[in-house]
Protein backbone atom coordinates (compact mmCIF):
# COMPACT_ATOMS: atom_id res chain seq x y z
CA UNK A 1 -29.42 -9.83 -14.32
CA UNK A 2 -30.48 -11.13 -10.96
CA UNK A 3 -33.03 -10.39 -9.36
CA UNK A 4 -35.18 -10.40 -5.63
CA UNK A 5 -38.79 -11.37 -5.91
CA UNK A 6 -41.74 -9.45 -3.72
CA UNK A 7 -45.18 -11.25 -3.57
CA UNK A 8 -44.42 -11.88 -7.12
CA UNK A 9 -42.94 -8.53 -8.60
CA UNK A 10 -39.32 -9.18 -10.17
CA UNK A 11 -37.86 -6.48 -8.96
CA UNK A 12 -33.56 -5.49 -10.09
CA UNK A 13 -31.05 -6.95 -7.57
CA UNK A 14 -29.35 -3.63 -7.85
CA UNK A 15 -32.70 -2.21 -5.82
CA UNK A 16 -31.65 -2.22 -1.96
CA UNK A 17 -35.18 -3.45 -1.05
CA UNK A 18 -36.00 -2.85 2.79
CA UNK A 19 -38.84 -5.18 2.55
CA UNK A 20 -36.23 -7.53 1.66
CA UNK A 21 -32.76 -7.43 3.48
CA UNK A 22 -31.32 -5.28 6.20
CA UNK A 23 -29.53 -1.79 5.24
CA UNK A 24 -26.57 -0.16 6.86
CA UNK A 25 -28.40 2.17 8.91
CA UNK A 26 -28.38 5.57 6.99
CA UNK A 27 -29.76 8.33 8.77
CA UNK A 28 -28.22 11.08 7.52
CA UNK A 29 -26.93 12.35 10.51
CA UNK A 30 -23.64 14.23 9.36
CA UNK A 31 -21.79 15.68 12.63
CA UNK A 32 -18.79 17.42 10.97
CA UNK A 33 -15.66 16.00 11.93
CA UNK A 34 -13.64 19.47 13.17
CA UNK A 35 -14.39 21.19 16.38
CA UNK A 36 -15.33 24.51 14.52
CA UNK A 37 -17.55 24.83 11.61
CA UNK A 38 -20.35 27.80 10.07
CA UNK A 39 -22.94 27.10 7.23
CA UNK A 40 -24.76 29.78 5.87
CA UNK A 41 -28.38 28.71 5.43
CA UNK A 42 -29.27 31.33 2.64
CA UNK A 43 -27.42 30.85 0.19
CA UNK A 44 -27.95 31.92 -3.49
CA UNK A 45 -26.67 28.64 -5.05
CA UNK A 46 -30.61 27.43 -5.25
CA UNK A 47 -29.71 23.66 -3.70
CA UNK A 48 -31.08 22.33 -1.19
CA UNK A 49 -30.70 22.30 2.35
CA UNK A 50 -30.09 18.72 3.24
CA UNK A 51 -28.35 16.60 0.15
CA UNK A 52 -30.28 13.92 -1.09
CA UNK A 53 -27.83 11.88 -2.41
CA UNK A 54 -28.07 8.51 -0.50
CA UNK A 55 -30.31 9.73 1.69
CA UNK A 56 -33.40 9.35 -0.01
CA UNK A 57 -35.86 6.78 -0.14
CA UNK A 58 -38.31 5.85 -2.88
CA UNK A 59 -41.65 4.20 -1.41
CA UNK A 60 -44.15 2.47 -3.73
CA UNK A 61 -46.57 -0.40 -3.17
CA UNK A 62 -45.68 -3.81 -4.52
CA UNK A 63 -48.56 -3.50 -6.67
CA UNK A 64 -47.55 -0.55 -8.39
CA UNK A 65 -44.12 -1.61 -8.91
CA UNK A 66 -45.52 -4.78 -10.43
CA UNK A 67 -46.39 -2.15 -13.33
CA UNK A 68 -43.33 -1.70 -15.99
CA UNK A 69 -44.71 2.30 -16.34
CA UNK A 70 -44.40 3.12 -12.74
CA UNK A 71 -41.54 0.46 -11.64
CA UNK A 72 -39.37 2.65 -14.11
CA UNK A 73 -40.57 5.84 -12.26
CA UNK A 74 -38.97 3.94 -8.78
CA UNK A 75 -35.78 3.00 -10.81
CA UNK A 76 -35.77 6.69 -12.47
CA UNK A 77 -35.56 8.28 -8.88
CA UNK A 78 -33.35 5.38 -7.53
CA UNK A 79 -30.41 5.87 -9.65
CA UNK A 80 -30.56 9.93 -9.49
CA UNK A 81 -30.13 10.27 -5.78
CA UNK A 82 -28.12 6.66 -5.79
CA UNK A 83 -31.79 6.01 -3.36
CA UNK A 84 -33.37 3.12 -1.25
CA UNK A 85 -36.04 1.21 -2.58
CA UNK A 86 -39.04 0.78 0.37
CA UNK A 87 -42.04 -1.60 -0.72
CA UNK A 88 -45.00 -1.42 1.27
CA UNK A 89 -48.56 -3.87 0.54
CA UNK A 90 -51.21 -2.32 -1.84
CA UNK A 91 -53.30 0.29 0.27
CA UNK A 92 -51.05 -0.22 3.72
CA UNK A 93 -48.08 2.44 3.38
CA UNK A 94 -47.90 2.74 7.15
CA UNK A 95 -45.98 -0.31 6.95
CA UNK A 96 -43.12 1.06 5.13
CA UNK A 97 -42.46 2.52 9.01
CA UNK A 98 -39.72 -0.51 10.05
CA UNK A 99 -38.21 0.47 7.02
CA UNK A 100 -38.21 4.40 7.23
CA UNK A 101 -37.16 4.48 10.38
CA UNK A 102 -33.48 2.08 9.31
CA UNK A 103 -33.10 4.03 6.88
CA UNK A 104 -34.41 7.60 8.49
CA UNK A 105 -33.31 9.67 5.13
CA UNK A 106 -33.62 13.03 4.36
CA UNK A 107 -36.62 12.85 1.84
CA UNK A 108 -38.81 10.47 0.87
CA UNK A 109 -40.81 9.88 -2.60
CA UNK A 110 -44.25 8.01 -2.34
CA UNK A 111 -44.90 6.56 -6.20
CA UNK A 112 -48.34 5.82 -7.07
CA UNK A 113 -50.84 5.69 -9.81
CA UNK A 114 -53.46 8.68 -9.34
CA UNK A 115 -56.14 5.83 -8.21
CA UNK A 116 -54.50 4.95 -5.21
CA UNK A 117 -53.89 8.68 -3.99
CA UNK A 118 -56.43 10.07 -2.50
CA UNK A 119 -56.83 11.57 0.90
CA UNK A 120 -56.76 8.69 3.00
CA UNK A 121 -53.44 8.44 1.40
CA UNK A 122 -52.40 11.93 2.20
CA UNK A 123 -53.73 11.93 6.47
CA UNK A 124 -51.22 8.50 5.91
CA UNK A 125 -48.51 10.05 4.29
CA UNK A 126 -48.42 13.05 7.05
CA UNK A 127 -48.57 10.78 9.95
CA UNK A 128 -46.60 8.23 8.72
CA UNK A 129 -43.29 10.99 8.58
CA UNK A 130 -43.70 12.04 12.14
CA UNK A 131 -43.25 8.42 13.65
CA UNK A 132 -39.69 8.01 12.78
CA UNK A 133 -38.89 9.09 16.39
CA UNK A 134 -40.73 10.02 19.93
CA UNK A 135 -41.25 13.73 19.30
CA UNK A 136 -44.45 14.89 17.46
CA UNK A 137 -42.82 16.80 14.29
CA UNK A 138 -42.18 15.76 10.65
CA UNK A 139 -39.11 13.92 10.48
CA UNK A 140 -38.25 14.02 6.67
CA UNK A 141 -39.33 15.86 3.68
CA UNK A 142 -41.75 14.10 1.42
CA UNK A 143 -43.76 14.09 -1.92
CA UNK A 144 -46.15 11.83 -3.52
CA UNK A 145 -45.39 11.28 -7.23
CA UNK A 146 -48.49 10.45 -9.48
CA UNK A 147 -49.50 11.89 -12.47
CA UNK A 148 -52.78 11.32 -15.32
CA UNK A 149 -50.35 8.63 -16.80
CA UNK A 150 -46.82 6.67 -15.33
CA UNK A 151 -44.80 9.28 -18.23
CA UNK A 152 -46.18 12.12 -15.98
CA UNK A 153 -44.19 11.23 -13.01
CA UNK A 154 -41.33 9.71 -15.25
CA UNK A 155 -40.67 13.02 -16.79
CA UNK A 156 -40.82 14.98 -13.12
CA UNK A 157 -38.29 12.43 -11.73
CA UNK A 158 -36.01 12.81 -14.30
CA UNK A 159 -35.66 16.75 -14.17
CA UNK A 160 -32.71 17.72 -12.29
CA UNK A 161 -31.74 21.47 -13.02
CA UNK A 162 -33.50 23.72 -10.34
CA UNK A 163 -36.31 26.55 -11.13
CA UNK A 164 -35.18 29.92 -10.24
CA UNK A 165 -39.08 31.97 -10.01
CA UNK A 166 -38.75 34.79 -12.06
CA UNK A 167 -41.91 34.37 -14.18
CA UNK A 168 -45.70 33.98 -12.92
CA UNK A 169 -49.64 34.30 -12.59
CA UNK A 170 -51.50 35.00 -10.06
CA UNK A 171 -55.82 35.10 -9.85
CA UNK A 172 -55.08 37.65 -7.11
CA UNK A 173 -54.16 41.04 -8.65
CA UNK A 174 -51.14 42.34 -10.39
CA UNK A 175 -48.79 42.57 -6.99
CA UNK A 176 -47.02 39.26 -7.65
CA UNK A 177 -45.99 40.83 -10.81
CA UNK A 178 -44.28 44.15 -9.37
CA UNK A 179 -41.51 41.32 -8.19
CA UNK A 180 -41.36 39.30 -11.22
CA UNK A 181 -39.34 39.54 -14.29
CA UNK A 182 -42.76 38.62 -16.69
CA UNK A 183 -45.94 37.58 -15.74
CA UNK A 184 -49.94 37.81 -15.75
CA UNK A 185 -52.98 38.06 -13.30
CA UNK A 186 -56.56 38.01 -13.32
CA UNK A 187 -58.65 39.43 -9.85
CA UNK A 188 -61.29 36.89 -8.15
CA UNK A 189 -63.22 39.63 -7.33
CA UNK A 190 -63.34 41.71 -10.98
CA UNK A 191 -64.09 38.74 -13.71
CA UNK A 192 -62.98 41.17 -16.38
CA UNK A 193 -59.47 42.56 -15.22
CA UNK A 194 -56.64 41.28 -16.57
CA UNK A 195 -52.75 42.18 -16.16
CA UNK A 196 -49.73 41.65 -18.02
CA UNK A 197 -46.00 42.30 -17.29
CA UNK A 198 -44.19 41.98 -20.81
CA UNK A 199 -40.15 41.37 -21.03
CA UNK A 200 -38.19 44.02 -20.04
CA UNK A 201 -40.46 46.13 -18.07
CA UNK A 202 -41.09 47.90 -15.41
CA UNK A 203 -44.46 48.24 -15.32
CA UNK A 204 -47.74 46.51 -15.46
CA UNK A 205 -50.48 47.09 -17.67
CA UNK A 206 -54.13 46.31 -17.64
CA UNK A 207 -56.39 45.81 -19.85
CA UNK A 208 -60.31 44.69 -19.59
CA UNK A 209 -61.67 41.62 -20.87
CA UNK A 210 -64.88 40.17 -22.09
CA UNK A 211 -66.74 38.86 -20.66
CA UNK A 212 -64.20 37.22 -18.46
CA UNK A 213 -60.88 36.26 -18.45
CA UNK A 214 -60.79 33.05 -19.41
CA UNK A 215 -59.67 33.37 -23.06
CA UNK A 216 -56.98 35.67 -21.86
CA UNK A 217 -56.13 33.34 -18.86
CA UNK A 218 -55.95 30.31 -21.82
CA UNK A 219 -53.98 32.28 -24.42
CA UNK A 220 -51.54 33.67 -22.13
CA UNK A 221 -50.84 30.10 -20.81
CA UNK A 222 -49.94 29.16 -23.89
CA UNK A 223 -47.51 31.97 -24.80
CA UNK A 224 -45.72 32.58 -21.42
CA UNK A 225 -43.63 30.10 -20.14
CA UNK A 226 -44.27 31.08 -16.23
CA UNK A 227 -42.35 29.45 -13.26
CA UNK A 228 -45.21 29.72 -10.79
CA UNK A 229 -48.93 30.32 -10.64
CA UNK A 230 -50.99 30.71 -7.64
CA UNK A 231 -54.78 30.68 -6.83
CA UNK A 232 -57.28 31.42 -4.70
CA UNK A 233 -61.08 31.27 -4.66
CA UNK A 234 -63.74 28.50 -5.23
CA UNK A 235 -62.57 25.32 -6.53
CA UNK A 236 -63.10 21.42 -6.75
CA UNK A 237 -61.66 18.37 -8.06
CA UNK A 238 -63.15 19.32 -11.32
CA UNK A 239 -62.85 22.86 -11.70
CA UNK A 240 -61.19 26.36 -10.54
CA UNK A 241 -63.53 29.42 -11.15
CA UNK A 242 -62.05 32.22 -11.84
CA UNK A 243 -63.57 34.73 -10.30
CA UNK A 244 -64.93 33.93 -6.55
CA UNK A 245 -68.93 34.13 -5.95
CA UNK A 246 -69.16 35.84 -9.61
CA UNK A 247 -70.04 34.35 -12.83
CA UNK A 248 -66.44 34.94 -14.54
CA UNK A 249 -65.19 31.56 -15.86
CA UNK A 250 -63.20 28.84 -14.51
CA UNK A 251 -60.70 26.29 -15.53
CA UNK A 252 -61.46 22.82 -15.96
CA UNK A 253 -60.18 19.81 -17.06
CA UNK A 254 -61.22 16.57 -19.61
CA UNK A 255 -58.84 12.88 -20.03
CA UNK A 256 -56.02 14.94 -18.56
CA UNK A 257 -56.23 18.02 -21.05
CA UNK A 258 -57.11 21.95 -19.44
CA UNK A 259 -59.55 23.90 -20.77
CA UNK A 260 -60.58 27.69 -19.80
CA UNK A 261 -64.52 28.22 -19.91
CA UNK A 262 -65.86 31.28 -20.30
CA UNK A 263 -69.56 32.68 -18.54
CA UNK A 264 -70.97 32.27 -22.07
CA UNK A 265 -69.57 28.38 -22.13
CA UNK A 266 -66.95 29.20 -24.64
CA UNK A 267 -64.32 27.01 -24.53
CA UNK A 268 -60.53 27.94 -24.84
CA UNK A 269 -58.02 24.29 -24.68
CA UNK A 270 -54.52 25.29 -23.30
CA UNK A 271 -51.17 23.34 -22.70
CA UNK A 272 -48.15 24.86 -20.73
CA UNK A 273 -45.68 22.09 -21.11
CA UNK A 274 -42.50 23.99 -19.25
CA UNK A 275 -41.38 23.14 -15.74
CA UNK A 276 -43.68 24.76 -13.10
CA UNK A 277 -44.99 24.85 -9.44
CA UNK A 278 -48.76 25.20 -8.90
CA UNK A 279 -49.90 26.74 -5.35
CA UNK A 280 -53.47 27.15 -4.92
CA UNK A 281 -53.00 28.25 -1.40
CA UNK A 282 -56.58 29.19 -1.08
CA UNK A 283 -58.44 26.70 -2.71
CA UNK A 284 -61.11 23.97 -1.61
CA UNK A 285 -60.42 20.41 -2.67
CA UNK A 286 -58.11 20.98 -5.77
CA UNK A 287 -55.33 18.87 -4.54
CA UNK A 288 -57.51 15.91 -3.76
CA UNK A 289 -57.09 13.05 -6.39
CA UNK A 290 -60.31 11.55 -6.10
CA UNK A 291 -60.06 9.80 -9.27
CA UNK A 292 -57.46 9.05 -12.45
CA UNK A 293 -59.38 12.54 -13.86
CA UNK A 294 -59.45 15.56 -12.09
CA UNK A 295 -57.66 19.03 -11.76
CA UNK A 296 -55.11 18.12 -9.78
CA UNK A 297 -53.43 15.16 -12.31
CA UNK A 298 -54.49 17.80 -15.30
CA UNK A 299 -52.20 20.07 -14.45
CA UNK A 300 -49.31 17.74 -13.71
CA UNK A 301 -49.86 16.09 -16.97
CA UNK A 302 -51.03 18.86 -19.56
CA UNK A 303 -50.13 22.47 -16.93
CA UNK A 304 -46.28 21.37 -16.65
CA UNK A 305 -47.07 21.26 -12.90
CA UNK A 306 -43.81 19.43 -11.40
CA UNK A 307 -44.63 20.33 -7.83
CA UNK A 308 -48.17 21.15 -6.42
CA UNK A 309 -49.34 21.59 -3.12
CA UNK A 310 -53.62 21.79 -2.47
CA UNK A 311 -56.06 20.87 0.05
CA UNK A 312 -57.57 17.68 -0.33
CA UNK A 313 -60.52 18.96 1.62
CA UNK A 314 -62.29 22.42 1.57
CA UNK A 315 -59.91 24.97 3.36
CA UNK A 316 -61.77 27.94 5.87
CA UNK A 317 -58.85 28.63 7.78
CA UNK A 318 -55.60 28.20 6.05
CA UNK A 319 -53.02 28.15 7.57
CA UNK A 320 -50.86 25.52 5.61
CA UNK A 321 -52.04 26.69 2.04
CA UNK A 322 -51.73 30.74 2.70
CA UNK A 323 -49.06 29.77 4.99
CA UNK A 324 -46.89 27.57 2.98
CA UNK A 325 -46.82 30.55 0.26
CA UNK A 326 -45.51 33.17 2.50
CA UNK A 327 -42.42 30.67 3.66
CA UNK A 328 -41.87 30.12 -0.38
CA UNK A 329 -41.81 33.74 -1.28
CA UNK A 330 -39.18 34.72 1.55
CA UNK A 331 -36.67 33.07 -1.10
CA UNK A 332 -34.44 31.16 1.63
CA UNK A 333 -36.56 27.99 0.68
CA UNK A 334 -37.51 25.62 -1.77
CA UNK A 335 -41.27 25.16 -2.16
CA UNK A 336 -40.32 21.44 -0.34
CA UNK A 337 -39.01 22.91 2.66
CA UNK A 338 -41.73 25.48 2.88
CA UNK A 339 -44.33 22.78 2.60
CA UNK A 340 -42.26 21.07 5.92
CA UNK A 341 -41.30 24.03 7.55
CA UNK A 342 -45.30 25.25 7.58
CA UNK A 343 -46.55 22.24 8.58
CA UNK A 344 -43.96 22.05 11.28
CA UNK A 345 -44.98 24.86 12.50
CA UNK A 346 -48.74 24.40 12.45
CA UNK A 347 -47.58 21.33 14.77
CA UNK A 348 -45.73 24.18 16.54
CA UNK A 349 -48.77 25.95 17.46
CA UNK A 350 -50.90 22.92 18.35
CA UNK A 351 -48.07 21.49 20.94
CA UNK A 352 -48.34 24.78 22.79
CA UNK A 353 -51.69 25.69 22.47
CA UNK A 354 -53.68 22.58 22.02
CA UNK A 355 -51.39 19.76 22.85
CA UNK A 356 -54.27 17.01 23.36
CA UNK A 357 -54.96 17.31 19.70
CA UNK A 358 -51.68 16.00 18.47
CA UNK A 359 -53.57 12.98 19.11
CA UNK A 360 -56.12 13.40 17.21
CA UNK A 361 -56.64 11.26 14.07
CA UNK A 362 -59.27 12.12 12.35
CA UNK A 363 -60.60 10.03 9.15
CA UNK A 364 -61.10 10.54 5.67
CA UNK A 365 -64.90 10.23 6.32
CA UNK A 366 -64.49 13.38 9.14
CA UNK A 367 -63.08 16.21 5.99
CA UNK A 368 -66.58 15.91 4.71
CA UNK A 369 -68.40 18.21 6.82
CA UNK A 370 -66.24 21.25 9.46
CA UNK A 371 -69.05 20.57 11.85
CA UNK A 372 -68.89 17.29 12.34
CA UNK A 373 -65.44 17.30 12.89
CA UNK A 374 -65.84 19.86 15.41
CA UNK A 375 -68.55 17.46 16.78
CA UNK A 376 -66.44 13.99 16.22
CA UNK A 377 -63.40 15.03 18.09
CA UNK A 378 -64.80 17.54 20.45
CA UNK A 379 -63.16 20.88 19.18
CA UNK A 380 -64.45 24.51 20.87
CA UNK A 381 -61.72 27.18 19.76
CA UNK A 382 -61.58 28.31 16.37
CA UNK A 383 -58.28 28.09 16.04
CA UNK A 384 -58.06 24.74 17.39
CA UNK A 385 -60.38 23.28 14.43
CA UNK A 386 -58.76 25.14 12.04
CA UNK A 387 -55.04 24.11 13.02
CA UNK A 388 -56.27 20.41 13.18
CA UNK A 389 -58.17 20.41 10.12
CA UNK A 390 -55.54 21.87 8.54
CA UNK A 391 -52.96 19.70 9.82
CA UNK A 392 -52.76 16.57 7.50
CA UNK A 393 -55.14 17.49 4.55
CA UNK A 394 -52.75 19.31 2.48
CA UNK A 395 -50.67 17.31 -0.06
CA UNK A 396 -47.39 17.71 -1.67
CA UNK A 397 -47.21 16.58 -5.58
CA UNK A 398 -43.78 16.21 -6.65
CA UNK A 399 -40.41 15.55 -6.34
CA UNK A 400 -39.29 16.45 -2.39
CA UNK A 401 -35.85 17.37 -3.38
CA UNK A 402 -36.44 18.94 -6.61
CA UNK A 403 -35.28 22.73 -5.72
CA UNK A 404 -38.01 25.05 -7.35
CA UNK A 405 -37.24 29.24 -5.25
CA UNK A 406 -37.27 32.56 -5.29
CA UNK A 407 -34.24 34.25 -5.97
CA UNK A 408 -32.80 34.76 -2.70
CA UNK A 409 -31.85 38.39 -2.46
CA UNK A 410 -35.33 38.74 -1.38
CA UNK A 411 -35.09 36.83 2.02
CA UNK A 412 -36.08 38.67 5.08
CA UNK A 413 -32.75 37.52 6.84
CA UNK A 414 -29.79 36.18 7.03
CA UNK A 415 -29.23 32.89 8.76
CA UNK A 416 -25.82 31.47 10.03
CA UNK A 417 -25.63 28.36 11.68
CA UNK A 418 -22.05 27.87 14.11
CA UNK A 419 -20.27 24.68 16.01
CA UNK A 420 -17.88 24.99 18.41
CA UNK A 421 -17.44 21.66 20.18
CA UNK A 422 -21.03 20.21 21.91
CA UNK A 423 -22.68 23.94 21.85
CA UNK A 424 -24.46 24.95 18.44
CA UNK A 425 -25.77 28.95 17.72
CA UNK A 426 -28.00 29.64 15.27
CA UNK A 427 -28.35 33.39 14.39
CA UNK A 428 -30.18 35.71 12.30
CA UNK A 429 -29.93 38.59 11.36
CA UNK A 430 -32.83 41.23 9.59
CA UNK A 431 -32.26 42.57 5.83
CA UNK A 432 -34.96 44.93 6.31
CA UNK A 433 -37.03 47.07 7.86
CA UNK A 434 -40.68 45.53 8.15
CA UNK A 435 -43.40 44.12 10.60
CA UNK A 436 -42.36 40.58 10.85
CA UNK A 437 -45.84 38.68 10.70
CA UNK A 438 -48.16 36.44 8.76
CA UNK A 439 -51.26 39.00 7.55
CA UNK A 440 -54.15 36.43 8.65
CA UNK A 441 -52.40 35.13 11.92
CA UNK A 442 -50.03 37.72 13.55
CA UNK A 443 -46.76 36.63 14.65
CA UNK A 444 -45.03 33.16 12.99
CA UNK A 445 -41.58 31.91 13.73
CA UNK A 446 -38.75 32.20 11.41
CA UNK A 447 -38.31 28.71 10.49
CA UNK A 448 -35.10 26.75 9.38
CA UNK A 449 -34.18 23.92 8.29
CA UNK A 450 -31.22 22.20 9.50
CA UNK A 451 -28.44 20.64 7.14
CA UNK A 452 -28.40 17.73 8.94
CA UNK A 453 -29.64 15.90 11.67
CA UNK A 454 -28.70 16.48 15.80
CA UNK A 455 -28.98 14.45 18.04
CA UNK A 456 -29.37 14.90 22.23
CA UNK A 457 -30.59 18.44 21.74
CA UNK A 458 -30.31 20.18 25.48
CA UNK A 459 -29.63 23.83 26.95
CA UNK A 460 -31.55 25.80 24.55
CA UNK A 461 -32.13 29.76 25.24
CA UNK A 462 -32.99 32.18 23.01
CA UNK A 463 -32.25 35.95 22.87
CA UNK A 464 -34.63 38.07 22.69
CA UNK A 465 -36.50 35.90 24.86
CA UNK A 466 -39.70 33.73 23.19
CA UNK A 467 -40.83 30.17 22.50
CA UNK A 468 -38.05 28.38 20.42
CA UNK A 469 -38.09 25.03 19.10
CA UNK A 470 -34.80 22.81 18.06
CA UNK A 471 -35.81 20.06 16.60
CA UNK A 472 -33.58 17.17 14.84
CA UNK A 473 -34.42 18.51 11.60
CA UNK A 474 -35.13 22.02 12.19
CA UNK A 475 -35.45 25.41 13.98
CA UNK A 476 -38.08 27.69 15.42
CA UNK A 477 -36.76 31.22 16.35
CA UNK A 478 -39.82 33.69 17.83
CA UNK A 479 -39.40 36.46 15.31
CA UNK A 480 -42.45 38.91 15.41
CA UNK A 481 -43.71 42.30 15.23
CA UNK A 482 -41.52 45.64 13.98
CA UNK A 483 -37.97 44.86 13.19
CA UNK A 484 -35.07 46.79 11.65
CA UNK A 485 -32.44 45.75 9.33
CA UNK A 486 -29.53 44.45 11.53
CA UNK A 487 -31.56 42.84 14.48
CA UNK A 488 -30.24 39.77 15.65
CA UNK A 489 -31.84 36.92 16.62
CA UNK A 490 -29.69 34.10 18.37
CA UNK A 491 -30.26 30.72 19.26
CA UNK A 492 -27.70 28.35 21.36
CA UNK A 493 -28.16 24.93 22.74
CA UNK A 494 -25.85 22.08 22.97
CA UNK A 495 -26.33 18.37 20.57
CA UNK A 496 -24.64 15.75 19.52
């Protein structure tokens, strides 16, 4: 076979290389070709919003594709969404830019080994996805896949049937369950409560534990394949305890293997090798890969983890961890587009309420303490700090178009998207009676993600009245506060 060389790597000539030649510009913007046209943006078929085929791009440093293991993650994820190789040198991915920004695809997969993906990486990663074009939101959908070895991310790149949730765990109480088909849950704040919902039932039961929950939390791992499992509480790169401020066990990890630990240092192993997604919305530091060991690569290789969000730095306000759960639990979205939509929306917030910030770039160095950040880039509201800390110190593990959602009968409302001509409406419409808000920070836009890029976006107005946001990519309508089934929401504007 031919091949293209890169500082040295032999790389397949079948690759379309953007370090190498020039690409047909790609950038997935799909005007439809009759005058008329409606897509219904919550649909039950569980695929994704925008299509990835040929409009994704795998990004990997020309050192790690000089590796046979992880050059055959690249080619896995090439030849499933028929994708666009982008190379970038060893520790600079900000210059894959000239070649993100030809290509300007729907999503876009960083490949690395666990050493090179720390959070430097991630405040890159974030940044680097808003620069496609002049306005200061995300402009793709990405994911960083890495693993405790290359077969890690080789077997996440090669699964292609979605994940419908209907099993999980929770460390937060047995409410998760009351919507799930089978799950379990231990409580932060009660080290020996423990909940099961078996097969088939209605109902919940608890029993109590001794002296904590970690043997249960081990054994139940091992015996119920779950879809989802979300935590909270104290946590580092080495460890999750299981209760918060309470001697109650925790979950930690050795050469890539979990292990519960009880208060009396008992130690239970576990595996849970089936397809998963891991949200610890409220905990410090578990999603930063600070080396080839630690909790974050544990559960992707031994936990069955295939997508993962976490902070990379201790979390005190957030708003993208609690944030991105509540988006993923409406059902309308895959835990990708949650990840997006939340951030997008935390960039939302800062552009009307702090708009010097967007400038802000704050350094790896900065996460270590919340005071000298405040101090470093001159920070006096609360919610200022906590939208900019927040900002580019959460990571995404995974596959970015992997679909992994709630069923959707559960969404909050319906959303239609029209054409006629020039002049676009976006509408939606309430399921349910409710308060529409986020619990920790009042009102938060119902966000939505376009199925395709506009272009010359003008004229917009919104009914009822509020702050709305078209974007390229996506949609901000001002939903808040009491709402019945049957209220509208409508957005027009004109593109292109």
């Amino acid at each position: 076979m031919s091949a293209a060389c890169v500082s040295g790597c032999r790389l397949a000539a079948a690759w379309r290389v953007v370090a190498i030649v020039s690409l047909l510009l790609a950038p997935g913007t799909a005007r439809p070709e009759t005058d008329m046209a409606v897509w219904r943006l919550s649909g039950a078929s569980g695929a994704m919003a925008l299509d990835p085929m040929r409009s994704y791009a795998v990004l990997a440093s020309e050192a790690t594709v000089a590796r046979p293991e992880w050059r055959r993650v690249v080619e896995i994820l090439r030849a499933k969404y028929e994708a666009d190789v982008v190379l970038y040198p060893a520790g600079h991915p900000e210059q894959a830019l000239p070649g993100l920004r030809r290509l300007f695809p729907n999503y876009a997969c960083f490949v690395e080994p666990p050493e090179t993906c720390g959070r430097g990486f991630v405040l890159t990663l974030h940044r680097l996805t808003r620069r496609l074009d002049d306005d200061p939101y995300g402009d793709l959908l990405w994911g960083i896949l890495t693993g405790y070895a290359a077969d890690d991310a080789a077997r996440i790149a090669a699964l292609r049937e979605p994940l419908i949730i209907r099993r999980g765990a929770t460390s937060m109480g047995p409410d998760l369950l009351q919507r799930l088909d089978v799950g379990f849950a231990t409580n932060e704040n009660a080290p020996s409560d423990f909940w099961q919902k078996p097969a088939g039932t209605a109902g919940v039961a608890h029993r109590a534990v001794a002296p904590d929950a970690a043997r249960a939390l081990a054994q139940a791992f091992r015996e119920i394949p779950v879809d989802v499992f979300y935590t909270s509480g104290h946590a580092t790169e080495r460890d999750w305890q299981i209760a918060y401020n309470l001697p109650g066990g925790a979950v930690t990890h050795e050469r890539g293997a979990l292990c519960a630990v009880s208060a009396d240092k008992t130690r239970y192993p576990f595996e849970s090798p089936n397809p998963k997604v891991y949200l610890p919305v409220g905990n410090c530091l578990i999603g930063h890969i600070d080396t080839h060991d630690c909790m974050a690569t544990a559960w992707l290789h031994s936990g069955g983890v295939v997508q993962m969000i976490g902070y990379t730095a201790v979390t005190f306000y957030g708003y993208m961890g609690w944030g991105t759960g509540l988006l993923f639990e409406d059902g309308r979205l895959t835990l990708s587009e949650a990840f997006f939509l939340n951030n997008q929306s935390l960039l939302h917030q800062l552009a009307r309420r702090f708009p010097h910030a967007l400038q802000a770039q704050p350094g790896t160095e900065d996460y270590r303490s919340v005071d000298a950040f405040r101090q470093r880039h001159a920070v006096r509201a609360r919610d200022e700090l906590g939208l900019l800390w927040d900002r580019d110190a959460v990571a995404f593990y995974g596959d970015p178009a992997w679909a992994a959602r709630y069923p959707v009968e559960d969404s909050a409302a319906d959303v239609v998207l029209t054409r006629q001509g020039e002049r676009w409406t976006l509408t939606a419409t309430v399921r349910r009676d409710g308060v529409w808000e986020d619990p920790k920070w009042g009102g938060r836009p119902l966000a939505v993600l376009l199925p395709f890029r506009l272009r010359d976006i003008a004229n917009v107005t919104c009914v009822p009245a509020g702050e709305a946001l078209v974007t390229d990519r996506f949609a901000l309508l001002p939903v808040a506060g009491r709402r019945k089934a049957g209220d509208h929401y409508t957005l027009t504007f004109t593109a292109w």
